[in-house]
Protein backbone atom coordinates (compact mmCIF):
# COMPACT_ATOMS: atom_id res chain seq x y z
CA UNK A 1 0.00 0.00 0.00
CA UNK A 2 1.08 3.70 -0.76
CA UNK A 3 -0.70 6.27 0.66
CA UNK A 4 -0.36 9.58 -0.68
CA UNK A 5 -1.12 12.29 1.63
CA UNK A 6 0.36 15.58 0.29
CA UNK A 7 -0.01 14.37 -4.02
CA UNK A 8 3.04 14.70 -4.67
CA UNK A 9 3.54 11.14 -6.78
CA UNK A 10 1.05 9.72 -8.95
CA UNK A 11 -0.15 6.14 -9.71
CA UNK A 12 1.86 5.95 -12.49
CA UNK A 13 5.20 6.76 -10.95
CA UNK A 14 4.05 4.74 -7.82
CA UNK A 15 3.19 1.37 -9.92
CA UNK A 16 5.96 -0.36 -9.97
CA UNK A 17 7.00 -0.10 -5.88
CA UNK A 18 3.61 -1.79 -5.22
CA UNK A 19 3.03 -5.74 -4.96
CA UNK A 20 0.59 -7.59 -7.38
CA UNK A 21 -2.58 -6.58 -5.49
CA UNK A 22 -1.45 -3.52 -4.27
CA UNK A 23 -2.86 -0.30 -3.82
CA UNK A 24 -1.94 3.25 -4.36
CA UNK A 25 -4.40 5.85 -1.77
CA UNK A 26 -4.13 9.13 -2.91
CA UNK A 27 -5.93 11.91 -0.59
CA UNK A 28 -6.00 14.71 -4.04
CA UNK A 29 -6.60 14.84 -7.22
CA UNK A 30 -8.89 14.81 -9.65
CA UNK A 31 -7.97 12.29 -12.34
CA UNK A 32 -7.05 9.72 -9.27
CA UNK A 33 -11.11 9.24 -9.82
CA UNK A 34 -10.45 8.01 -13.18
CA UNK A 35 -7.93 5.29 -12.40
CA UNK A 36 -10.08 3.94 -9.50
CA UNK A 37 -12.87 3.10 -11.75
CA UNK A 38 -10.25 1.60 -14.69
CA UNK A 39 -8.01 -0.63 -11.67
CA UNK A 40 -11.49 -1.95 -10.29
CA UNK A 41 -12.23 -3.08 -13.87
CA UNK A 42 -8.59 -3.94 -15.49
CA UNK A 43 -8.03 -5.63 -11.50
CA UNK A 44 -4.17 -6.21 -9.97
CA UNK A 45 -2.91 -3.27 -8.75
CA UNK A 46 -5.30 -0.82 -7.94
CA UNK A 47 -5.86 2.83 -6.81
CA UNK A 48 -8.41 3.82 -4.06
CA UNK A 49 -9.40 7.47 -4.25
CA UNK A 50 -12.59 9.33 -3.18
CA UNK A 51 -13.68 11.08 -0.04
CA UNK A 52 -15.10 9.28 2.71
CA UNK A 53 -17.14 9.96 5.73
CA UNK A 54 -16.16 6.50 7.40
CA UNK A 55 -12.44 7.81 8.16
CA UNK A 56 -12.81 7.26 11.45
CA UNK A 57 -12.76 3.19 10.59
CA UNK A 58 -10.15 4.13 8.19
CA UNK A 59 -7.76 4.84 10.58
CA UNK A 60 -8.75 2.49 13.18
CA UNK A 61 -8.02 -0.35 10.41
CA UNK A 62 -4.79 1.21 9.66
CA UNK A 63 -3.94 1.36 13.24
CA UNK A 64 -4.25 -1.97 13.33
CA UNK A 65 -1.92 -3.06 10.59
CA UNK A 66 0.88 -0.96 11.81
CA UNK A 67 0.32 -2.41 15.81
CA UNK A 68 0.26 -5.78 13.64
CA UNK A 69 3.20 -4.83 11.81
CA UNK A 70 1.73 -5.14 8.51
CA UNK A 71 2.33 -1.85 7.41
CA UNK A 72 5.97 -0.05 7.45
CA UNK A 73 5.82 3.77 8.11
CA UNK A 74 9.26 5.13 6.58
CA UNK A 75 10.40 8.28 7.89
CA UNK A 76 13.73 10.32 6.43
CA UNK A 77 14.39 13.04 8.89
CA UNK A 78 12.61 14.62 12.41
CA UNK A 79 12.91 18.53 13.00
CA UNK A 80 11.77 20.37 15.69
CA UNK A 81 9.27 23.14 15.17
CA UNK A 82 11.62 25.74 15.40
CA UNK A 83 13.14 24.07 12.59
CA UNK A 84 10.50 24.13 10.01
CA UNK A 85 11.83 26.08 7.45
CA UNK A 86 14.40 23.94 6.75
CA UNK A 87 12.23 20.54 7.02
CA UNK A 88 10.03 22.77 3.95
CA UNK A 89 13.48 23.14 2.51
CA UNK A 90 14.77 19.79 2.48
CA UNK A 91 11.17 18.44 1.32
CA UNK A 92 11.84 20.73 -1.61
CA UNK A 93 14.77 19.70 -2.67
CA UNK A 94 12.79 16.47 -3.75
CA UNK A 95 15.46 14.26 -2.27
CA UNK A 96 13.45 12.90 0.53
CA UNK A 97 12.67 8.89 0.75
CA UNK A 98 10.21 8.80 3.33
CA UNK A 99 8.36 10.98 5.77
CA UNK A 100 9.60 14.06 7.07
CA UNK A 101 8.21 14.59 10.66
CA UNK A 102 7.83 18.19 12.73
CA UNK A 103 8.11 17.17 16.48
CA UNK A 104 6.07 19.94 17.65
CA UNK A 105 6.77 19.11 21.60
């Protein structure tokens, strides 16, 4: 599973990092509508999109697969808040592999 949060890939870029049955989530974008309906017809690897008033299950279900250890969160680099100009920075430089985290305690 990929989950895009911030739309920054695409489904096509993301295709070939994801297992047979796999599935690309995407939180934006239009045309993400589009290859939902053509995955759920062609079938393999598929992409999710849509809003949904259930997130609240959602995220209970993905809870569960990362206290399972099912699902991997990768994260590059931590700043502190005081630091977030440079997290934008490094984000920016489209080098990151992962996750970039703002510890705002």
């Amino acid at each position: 599973m990929i989950f895009d949060t911030v739309g920054k890939s695409s489904f096509a870029h993301c295709k070939c990092s994801l297992k047979e049955n796999g599935c690309y989530i995407p939180t934006v974008g239009l045309a993400n509508s589009f290859w939902s309906r053509w995955t759920r017809i062609v079938g393999g690897k598929r992409v999710i999109a849509g809003m949904s008033i259930h997130k609240t299950k959602l995220l209970e279900f993905l809870r569960e697969l990362i206290d399972d250890g099912k699902l991997q969160i990768i994260i590059d680099r931590c700043y502190p808040l005081k630091d977030i100009a440079e997290a934008h920075r490094y984000v920016d430089t489209g080098r990151k592999r992962g996750n970039v985290v703002i510890d705002v305690i």
